[in-house]
Protein backbone atom coordinates (compact mmCIF):
# COMPACT_ATOMS: atom_id res chain seq x y z
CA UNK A 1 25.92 -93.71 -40.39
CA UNK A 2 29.22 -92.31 -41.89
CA UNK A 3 30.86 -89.44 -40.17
CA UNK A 4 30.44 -86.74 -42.07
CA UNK A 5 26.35 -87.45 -41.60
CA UNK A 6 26.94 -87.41 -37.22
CA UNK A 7 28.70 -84.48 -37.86
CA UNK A 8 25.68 -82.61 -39.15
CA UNK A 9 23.02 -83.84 -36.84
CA UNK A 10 25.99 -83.40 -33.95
CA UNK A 11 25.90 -79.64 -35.11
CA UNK A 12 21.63 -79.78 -35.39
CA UNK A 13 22.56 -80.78 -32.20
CA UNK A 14 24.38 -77.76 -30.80
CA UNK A 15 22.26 -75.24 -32.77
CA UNK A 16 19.11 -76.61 -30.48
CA UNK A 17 20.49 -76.42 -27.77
CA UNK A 18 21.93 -72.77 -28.00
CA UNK A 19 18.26 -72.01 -28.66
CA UNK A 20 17.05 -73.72 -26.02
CA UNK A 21 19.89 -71.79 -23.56
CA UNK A 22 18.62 -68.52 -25.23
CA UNK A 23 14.92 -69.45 -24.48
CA UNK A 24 15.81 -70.92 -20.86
CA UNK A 25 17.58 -67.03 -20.27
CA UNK A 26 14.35 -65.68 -21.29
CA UNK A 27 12.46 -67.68 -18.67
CA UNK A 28 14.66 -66.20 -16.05
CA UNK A 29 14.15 -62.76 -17.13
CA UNK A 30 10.59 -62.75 -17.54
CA UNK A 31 10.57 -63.98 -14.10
CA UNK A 32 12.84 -61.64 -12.58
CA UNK A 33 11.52 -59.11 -14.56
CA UNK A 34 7.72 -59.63 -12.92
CA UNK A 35 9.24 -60.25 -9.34
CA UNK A 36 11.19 -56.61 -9.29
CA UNK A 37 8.14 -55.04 -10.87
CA UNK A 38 6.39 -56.43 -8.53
CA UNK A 39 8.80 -55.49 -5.95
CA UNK A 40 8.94 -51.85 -7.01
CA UNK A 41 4.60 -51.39 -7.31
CA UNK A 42 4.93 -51.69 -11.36
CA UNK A 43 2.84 -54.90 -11.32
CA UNK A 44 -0.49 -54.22 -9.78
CA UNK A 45 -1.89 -58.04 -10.79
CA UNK A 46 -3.99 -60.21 -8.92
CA UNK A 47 -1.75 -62.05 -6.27
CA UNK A 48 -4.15 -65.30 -7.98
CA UNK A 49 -2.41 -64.35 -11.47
CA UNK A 50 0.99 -63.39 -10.40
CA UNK A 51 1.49 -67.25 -8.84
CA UNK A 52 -0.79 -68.45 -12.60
CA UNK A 53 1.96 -66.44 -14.67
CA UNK A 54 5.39 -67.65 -12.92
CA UNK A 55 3.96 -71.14 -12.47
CA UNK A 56 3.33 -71.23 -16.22
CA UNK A 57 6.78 -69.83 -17.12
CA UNK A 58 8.32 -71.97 -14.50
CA UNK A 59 6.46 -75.12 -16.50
CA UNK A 60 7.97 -74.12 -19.75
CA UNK A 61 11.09 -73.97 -18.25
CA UNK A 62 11.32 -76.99 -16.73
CA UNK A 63 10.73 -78.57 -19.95
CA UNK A 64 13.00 -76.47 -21.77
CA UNK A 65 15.40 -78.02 -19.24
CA UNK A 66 14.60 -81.43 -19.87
CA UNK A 67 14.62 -81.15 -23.16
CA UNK A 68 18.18 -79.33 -23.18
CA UNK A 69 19.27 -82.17 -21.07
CA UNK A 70 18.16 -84.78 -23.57
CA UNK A 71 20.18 -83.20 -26.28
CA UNK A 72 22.62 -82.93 -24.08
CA UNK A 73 23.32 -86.32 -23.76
CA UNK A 74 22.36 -87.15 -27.33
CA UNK A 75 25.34 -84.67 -28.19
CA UNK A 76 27.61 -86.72 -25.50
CA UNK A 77 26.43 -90.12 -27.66
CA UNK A 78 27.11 -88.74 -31.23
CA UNK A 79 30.70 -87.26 -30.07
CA UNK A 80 31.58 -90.80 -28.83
CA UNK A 81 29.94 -92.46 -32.11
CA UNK A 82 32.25 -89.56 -34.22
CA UNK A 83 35.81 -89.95 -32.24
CA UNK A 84 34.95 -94.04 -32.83
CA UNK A 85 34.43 -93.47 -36.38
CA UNK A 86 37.15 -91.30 -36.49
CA UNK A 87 39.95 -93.58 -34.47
CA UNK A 88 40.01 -92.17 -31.83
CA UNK A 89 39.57 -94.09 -28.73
């Protein structure tokens, strides 16, 4: 691979995972969003699918995590391939 080819899929890269950030933020806001209303008598659900609903947002983000941390490291890889290519040791 020549360098100016890591450099795009290093920048695919970064563009993923600022989406994935973005959608991991989400996560937490649903959540917190359902616990205050919840809190404050706005939610009037089913105690059965209150735990259904965060579970199921928890799931997706602990894959959105795992995911993120994949790229992650992918990035970490491609920087080192990139300051190799470019002599940089």
């Amino acid at each position: 691979m020549n360098r100016k080819h890591l450099l795009a899929e290093y920048e695919k890269l970064v563009q993923l995972a600022d989406k994935l950030s973005r959608q991991l933020a989400t996560c937490r806001e649903i959540i917190e969003v359902m616990i205050t209303g919840i809190y404050h008598g706005r939610v009037e659900w089913h105690q059965k699918t209150i735990s259904e609903v965060i579970s199921a947002i928890l799931d997706i983000q602990y894959a959105l995590e795992w995911e993120l941390r994949m790229i992650e490291a992918h990035k970490a890889f491609l920087a080192r391939l990139i300051d190799r290519n470019n002599g940089i040791h």
